[in-house]
N, C-alpha and C. Protein backbone atom coordinates (compact mmCIF):
# COMPACT_ATOMS: atom_id res chain seq x y z
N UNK A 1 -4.28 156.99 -124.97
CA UNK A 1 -3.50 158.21 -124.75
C UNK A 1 -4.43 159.41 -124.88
N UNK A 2 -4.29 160.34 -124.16
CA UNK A 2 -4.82 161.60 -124.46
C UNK A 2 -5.06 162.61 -125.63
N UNK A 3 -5.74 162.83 -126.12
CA UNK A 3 -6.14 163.69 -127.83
C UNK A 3 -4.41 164.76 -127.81
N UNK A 4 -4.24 165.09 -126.48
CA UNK A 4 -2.95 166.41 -126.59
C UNK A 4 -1.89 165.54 -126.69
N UNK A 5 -1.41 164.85 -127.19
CA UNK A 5 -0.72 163.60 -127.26
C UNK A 5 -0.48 162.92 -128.68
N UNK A 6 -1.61 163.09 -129.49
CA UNK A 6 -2.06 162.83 -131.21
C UNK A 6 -1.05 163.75 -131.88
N UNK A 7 -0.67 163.49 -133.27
CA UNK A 7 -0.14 164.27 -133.75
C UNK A 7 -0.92 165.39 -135.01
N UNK A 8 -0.83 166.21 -135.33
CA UNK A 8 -1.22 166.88 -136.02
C UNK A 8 -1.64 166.13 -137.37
N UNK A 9 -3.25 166.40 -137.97
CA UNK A 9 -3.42 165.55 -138.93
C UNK A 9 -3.43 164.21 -139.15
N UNK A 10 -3.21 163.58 -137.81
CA UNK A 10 -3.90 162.02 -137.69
C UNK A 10 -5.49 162.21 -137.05
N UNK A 11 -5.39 160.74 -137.36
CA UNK A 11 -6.93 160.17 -137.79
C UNK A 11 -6.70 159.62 -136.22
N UNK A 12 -7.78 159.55 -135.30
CA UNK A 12 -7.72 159.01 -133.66
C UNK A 12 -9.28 158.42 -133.82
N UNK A 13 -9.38 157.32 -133.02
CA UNK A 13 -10.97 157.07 -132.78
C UNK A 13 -11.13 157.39 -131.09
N UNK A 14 -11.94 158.44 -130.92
CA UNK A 14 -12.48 158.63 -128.97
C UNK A 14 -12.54 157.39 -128.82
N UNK A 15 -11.54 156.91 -127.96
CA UNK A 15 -11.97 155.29 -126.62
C UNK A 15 -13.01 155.84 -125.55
N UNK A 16 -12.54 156.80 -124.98
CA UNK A 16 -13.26 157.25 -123.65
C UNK A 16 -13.59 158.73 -123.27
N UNK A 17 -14.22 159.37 -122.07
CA UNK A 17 -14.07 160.62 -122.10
C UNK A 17 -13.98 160.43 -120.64
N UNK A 18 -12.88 161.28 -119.79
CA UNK A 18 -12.86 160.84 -118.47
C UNK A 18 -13.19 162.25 -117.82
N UNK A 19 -13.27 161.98 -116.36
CA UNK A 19 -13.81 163.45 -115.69
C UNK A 19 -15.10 163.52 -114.86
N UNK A 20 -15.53 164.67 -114.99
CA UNK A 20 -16.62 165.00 -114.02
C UNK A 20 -18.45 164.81 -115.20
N UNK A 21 -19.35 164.44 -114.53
CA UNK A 21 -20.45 164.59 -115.57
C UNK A 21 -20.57 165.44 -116.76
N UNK A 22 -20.98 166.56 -115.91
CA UNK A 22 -20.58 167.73 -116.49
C UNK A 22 -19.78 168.25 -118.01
N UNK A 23 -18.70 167.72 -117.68
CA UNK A 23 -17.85 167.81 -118.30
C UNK A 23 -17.76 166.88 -119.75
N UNK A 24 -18.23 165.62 -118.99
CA UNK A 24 -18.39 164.65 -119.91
C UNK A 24 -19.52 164.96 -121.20
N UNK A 25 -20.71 165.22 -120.29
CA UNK A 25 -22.01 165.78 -121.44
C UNK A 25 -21.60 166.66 -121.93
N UNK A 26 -20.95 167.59 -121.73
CA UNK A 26 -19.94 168.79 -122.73
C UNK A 26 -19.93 168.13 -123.79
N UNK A 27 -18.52 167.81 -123.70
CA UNK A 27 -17.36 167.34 -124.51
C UNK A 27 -18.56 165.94 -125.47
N UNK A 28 -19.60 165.34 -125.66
CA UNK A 28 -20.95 164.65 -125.79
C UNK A 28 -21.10 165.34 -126.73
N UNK A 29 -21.62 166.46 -126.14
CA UNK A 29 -22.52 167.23 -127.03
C UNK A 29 -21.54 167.96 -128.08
N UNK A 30 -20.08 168.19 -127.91
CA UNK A 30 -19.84 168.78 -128.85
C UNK A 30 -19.49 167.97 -130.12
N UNK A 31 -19.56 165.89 -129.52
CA UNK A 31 -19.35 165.13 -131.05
C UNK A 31 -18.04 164.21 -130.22
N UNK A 32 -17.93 164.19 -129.39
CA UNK A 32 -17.02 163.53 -128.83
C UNK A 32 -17.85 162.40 -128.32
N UNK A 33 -17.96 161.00 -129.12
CA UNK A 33 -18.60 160.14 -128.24
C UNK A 33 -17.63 159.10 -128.93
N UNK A 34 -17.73 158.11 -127.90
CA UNK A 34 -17.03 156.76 -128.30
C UNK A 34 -16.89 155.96 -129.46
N UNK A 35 -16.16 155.90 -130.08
CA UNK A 35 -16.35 155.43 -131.82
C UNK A 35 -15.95 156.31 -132.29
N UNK A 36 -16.25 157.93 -132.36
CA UNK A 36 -15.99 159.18 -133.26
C UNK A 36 -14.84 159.47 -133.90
N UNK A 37 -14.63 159.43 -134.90
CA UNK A 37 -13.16 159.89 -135.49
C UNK A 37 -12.99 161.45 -135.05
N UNK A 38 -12.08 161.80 -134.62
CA UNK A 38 -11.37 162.82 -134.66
C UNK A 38 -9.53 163.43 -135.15
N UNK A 39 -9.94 164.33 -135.96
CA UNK A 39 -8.43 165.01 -136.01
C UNK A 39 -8.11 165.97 -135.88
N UNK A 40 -6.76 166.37 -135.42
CA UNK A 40 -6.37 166.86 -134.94
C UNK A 40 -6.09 168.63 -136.09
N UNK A 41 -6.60 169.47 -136.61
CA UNK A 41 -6.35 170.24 -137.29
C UNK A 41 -5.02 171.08 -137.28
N UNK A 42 -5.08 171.94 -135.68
CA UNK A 42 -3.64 172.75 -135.58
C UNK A 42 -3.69 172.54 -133.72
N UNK A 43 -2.55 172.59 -133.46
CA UNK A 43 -2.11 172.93 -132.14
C UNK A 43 -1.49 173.79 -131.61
N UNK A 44 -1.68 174.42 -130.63
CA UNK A 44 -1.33 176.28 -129.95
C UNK A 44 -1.11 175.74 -128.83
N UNK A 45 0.12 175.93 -127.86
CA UNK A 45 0.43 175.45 -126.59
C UNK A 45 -0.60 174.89 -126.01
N UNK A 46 -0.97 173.61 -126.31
CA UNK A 46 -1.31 172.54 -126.23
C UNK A 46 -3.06 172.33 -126.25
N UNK A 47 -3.45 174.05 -126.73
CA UNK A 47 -5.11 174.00 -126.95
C UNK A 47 -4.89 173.34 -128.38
N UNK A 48 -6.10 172.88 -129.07
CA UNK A 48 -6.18 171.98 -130.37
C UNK A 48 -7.47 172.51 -130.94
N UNK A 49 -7.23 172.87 -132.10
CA UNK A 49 -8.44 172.75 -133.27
C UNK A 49 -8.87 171.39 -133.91
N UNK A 50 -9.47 170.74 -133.71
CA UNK A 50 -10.01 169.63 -134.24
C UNK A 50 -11.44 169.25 -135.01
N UNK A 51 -11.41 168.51 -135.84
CA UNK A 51 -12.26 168.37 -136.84
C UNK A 51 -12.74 166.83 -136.20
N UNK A 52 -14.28 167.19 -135.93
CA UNK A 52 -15.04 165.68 -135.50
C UNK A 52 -16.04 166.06 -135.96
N UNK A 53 -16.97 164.93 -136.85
CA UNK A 53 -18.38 164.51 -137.41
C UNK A 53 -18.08 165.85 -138.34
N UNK A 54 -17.41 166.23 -138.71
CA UNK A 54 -17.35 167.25 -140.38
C UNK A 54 -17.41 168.80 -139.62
N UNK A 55 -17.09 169.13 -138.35
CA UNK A 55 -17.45 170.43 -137.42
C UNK A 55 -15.92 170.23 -137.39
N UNK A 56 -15.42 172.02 -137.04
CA UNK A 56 -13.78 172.05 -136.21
C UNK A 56 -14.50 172.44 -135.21
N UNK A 57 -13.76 172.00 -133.87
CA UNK A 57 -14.00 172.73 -132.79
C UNK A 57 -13.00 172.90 -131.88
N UNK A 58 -12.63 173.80 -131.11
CA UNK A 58 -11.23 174.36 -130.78
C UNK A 58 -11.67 173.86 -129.34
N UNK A 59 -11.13 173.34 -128.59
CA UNK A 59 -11.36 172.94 -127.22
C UNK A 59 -9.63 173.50 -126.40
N UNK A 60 -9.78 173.43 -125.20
CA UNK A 60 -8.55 173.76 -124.21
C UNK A 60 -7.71 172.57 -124.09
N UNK A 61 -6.35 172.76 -123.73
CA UNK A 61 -5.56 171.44 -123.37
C UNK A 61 -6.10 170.58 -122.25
N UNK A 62 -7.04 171.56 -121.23
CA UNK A 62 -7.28 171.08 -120.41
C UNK A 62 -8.32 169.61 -120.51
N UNK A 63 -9.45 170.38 -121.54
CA UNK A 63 -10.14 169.54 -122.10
C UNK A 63 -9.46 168.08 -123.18
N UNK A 64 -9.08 168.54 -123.86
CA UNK A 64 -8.27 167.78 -124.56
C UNK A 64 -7.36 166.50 -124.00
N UNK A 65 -7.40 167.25 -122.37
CA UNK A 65 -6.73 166.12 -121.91
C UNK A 65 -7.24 164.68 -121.45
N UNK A 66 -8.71 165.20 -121.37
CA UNK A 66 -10.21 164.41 -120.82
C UNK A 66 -10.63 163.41 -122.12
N UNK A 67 -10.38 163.55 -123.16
CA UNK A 67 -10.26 162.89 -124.18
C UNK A 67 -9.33 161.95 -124.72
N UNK A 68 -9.68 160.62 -124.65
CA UNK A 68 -9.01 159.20 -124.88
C UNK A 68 -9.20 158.48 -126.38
N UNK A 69 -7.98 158.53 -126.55
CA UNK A 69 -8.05 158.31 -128.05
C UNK A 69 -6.92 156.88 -128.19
C-alpha cells in the first residue's frame, strides 16, 4: 500500500519506490530505501511528516504516493 495510506504513528517497512529515476534517487537519497523503517509523524491533506533512519522529513502526497510500504 502506499505510505498516504499508513496511519499516523505506525511503524511501515519501504517494500518499493515506484516512478520515474529521478524521482526514485530522490526519495534514495532522502532514506527511503528498501528495508527502511518509516513513520508516519503528522499528516496535512495528505502531505506527511515522517521520521526515517532518526531524520523527519516532510515529503508531498504526491511523493508519498511513490512510496510502498
Amino acid at each position: 500500500m502506499p505510505l498516504t495510506m499508513a496511519s499516523v504513528g505506525e511503524k511501515n517497512i519501504v517494500r518499493k519506490i515506484i516512478g520515474k529515476e529521478e524521482i526514485r534517487h530522490f526519495l534514495e537519497s532522502l532514506g527511503f530505501v528498501n528495508g527502511s523503517e518509516v513513520t508516519i509523524i503528522n499528516e496535512m491533506a495528505g502531505n506527511v511528516i515522517v521520521n526515517i533512519k532518526d531524520t523527519r522529513v516532510a515529503i508531498s502526497k504526491t511523493m508519498a504516493n511513490k512510496i510502498l510500504v
